[in-house]
C-alpha atoms as a PDB file:
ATOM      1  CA  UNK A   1      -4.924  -5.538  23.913  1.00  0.00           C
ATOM      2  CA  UNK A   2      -2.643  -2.937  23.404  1.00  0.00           C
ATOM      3  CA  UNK A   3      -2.539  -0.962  19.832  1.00  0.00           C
ATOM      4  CA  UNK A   4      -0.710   1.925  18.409  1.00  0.00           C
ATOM      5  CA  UNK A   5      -1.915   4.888  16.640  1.00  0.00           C
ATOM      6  CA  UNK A   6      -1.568   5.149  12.616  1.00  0.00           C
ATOM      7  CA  UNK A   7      -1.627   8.426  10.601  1.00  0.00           C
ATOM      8  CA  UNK A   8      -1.603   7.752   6.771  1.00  0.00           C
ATOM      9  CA  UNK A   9      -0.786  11.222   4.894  1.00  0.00           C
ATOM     10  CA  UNK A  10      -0.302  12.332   1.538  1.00  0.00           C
ATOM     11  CA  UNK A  11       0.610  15.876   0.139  1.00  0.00           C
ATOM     12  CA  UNK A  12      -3.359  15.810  -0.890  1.00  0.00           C
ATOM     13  CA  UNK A  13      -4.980  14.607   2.452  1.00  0.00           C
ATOM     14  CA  UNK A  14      -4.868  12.193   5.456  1.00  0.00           C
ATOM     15  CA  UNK A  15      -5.738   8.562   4.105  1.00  0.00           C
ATOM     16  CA  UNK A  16      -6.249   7.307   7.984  1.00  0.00           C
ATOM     17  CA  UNK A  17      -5.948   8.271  11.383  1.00  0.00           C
ATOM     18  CA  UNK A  18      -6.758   5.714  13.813  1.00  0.00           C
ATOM     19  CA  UNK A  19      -5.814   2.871  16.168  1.00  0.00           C
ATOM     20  CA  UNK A  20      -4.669  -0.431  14.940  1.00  0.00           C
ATOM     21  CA  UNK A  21      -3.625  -3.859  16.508  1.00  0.00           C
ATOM     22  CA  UNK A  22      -0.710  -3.805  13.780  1.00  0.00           C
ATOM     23  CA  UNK A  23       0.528  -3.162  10.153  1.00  0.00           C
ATOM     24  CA  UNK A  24       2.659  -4.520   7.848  1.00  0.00           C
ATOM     25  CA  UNK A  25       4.194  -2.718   4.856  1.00  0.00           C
ATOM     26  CA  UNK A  26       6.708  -3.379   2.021  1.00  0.00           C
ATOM     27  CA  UNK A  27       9.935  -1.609   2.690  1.00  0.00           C
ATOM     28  CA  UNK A  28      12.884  -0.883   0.168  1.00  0.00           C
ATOM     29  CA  UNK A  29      14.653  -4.002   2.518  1.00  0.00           C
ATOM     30  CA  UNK A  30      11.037  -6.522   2.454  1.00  0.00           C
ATOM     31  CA  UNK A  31       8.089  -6.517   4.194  1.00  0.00           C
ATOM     32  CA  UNK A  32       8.168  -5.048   8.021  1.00  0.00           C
ATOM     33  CA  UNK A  33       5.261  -5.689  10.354  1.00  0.00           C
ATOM     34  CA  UNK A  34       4.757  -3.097  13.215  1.00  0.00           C
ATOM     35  CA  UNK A  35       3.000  -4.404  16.413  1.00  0.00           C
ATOM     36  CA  UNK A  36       2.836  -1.845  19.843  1.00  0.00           C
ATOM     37  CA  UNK A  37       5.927  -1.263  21.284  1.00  0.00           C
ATOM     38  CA  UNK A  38       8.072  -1.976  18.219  1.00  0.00           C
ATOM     39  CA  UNK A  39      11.286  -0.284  18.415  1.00  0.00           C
ATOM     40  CA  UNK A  40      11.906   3.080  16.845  1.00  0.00           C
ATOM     41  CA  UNK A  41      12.665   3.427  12.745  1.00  0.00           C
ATOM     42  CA  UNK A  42      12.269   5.660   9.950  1.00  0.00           C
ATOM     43  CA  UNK A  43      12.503   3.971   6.656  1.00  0.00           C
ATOM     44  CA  UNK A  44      12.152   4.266   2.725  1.00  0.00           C
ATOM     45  CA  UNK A  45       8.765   2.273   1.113  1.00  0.00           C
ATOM     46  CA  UNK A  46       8.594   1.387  -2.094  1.00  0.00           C
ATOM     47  CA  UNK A  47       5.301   0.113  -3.865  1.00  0.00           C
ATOM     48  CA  UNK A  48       3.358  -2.369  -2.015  1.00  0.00           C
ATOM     49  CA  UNK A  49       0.615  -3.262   0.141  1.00  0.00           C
ATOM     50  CA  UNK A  50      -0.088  -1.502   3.132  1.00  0.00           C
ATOM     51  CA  UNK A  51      -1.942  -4.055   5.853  1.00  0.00           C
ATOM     52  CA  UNK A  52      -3.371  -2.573   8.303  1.00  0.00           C
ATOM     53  CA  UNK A  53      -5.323  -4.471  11.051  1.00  0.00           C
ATOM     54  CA  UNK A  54      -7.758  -3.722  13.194  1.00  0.00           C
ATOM     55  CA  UNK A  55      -9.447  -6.608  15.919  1.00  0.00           C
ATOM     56  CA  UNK A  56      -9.460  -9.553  13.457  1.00  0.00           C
ATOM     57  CA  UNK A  57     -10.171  -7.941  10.608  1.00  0.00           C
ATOM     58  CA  UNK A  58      -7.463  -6.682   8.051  1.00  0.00           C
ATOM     59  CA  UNK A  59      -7.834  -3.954   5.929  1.00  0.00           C
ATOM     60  CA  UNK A  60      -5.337  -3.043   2.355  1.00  0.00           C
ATOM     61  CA  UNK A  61      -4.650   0.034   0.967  1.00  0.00           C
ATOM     62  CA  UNK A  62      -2.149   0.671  -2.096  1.00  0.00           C
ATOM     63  CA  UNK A  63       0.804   2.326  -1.542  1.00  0.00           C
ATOM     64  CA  UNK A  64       3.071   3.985  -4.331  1.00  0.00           C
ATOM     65  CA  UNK A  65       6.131   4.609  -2.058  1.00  0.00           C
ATOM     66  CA  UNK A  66       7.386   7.450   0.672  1.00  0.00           C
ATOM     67  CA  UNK A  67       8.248   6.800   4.302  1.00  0.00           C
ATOM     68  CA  UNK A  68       7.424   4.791   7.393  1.00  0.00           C
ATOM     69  CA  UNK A  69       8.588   6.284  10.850  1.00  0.00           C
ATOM     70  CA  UNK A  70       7.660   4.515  13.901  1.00  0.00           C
ATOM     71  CA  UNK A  71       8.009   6.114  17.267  1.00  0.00           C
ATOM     72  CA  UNK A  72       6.805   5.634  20.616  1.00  0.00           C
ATOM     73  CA  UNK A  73       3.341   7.912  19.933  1.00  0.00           C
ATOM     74  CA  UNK A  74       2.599   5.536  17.094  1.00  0.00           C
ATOM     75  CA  UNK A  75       3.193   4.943  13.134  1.00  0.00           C
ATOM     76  CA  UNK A  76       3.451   8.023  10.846  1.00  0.00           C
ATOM     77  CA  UNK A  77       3.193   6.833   6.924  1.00  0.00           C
ATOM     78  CA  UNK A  78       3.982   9.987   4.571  1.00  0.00           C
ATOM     79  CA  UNK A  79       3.021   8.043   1.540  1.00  0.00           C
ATOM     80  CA  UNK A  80       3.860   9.099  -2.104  1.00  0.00           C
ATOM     81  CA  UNK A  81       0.382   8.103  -2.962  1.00  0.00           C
ATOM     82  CA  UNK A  82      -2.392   5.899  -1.058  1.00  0.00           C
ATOM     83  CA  UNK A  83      -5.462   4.492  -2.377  1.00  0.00           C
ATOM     84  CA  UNK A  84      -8.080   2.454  -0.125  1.00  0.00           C
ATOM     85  CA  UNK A  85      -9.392  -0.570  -2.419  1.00  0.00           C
ATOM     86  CA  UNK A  86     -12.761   1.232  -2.639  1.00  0.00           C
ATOM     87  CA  UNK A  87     -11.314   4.195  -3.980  1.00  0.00           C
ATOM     88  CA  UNK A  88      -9.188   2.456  -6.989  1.00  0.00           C
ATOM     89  CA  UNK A  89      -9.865   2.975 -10.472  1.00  0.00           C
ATOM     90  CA  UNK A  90      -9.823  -0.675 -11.933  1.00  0.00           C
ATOM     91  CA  UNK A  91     -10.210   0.147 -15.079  1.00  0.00           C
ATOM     92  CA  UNK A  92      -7.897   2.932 -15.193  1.00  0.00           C
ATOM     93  CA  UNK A  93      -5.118   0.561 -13.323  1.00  0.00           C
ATOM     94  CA  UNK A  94      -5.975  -1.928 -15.658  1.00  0.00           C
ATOM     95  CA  UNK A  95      -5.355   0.431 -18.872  1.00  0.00           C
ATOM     96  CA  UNK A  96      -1.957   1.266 -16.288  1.00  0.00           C
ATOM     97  CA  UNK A  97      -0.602  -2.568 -16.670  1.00  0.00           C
ATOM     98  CA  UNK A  98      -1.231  -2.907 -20.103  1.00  0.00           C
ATOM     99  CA  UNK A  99       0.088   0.026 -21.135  1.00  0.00           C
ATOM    100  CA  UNK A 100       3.675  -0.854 -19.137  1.00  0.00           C
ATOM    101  CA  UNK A 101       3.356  -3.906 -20.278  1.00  0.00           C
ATOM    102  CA  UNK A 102       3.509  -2.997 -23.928  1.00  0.00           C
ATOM    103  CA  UNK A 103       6.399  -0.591 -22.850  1.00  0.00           C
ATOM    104  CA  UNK A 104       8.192  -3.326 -21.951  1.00  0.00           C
ATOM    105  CA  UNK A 105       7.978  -5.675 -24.580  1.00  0.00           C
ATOM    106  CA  UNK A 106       8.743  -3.507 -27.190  1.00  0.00           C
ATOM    107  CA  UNK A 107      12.117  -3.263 -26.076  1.00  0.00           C
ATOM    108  CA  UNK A 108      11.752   0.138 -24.494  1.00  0.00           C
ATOM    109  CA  UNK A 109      15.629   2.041 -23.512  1.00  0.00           C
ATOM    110  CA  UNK A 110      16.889   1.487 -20.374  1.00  0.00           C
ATOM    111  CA  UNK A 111      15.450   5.096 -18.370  1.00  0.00           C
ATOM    112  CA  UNK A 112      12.137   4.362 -20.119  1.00  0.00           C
ATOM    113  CA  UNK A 113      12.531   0.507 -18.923  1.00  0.00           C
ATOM    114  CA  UNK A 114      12.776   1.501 -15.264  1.00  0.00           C
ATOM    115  CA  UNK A 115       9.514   4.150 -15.574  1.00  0.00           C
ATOM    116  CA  UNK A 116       7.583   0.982 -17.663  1.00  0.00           C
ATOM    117  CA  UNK A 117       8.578  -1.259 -14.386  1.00  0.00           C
ATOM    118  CA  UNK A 118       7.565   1.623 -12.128  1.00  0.00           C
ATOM    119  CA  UNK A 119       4.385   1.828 -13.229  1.00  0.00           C
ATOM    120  CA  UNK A 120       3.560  -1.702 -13.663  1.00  0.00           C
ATOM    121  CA  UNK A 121       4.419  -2.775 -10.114  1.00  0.00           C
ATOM    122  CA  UNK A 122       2.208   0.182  -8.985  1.00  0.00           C
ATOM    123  CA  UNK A 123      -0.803  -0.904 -11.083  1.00  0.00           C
ATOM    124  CA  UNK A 124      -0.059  -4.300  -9.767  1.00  0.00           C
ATOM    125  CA  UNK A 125      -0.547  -3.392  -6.810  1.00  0.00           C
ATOM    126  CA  UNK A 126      -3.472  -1.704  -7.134  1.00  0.00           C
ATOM    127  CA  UNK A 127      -5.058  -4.519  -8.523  1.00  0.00           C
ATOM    128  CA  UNK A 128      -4.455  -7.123  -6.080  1.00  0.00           C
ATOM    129  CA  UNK A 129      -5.817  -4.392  -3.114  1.00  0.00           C
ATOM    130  CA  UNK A 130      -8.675  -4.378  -4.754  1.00  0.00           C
ATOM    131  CA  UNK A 131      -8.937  -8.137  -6.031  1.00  0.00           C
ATOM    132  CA  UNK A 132      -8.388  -8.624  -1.824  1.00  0.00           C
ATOM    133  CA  UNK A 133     -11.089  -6.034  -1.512  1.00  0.00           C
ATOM    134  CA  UNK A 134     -13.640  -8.019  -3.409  1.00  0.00           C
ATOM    135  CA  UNK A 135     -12.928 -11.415  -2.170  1.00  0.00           C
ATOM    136  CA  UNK A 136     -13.461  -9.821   1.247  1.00  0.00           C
ATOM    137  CA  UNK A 137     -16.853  -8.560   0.476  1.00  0.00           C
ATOM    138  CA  UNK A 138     -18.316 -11.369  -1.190  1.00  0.00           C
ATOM    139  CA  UNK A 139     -16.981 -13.613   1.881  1.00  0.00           C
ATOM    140  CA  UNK A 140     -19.402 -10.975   4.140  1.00  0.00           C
ATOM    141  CA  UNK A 141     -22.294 -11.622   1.985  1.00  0.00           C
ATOM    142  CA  UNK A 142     -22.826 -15.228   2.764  1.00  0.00           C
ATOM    143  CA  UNK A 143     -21.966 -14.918   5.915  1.00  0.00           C
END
């Protein structure tokens, strides 16, 4: 089967760099999937789930935003910020929700509004990558 090569880079470091049978990502238009031979773009990402899979197993990392650009030598993410699930802070992304949360029912202005909403979909995200994480692992374990 065919697959496509997927770089994953931050300003800090490369998240991944590998082959995969396909990925799907949330764009600033909805959710794209890229299998091989999918047709040339460059777009915006906003905060979402990255999917990436690999034989039948798929694998979700945290994404804060940045671009995708597919091309005929593969997938290029430059991601605002990435996080694999085992890498995630709960705690700290839970403190994250909470704290936007609060933001926004107190009324906050509008510029802090948009920042409070920021935020929370980001530490939403975060959560349910690694709430998909677990699930995963426990599955393995009775397996």
């Amino acid at each position: 089967m065919p697959q496509l090569h997927l770089d994953v880079l931050t300003s800090e470091r490369t998240v991944l760099s590998l082959d995969v049978d396909a990925l799907a990502a949330m764009t600033e238009e909805g959710q794209i999937s890229v299998l091989p031979g999918h047709a040339a773009l460059v777009t915006l990402l906003q905060a979402g789930e990255l999917m990436v899979r690999i034989g039948a197993e798929d694998h979700y990392l945290a994404v804060s935003g940045g671009f995708l650009e597919v091309t005929s030598q593969g997938v290029v993410i430059l991601a605002d910020a990435c996080e694999r699930a085992d890498e995630i802070d709960v705690q700290r992304a839970e403190e994250a929700r909470r704290s936007a949360e609060e933001l926004l029912g107190a009324g906050a202005r509008e510029a802090d509004s948009a920042v409070a909403e920021a935020a929370l979909r980001r530490s939403l995200v975060r959560l349910k990558v690694v709430d998909r994480y677990r699930r995963r692992t426990r599955r393995r374990s009775f397996e």
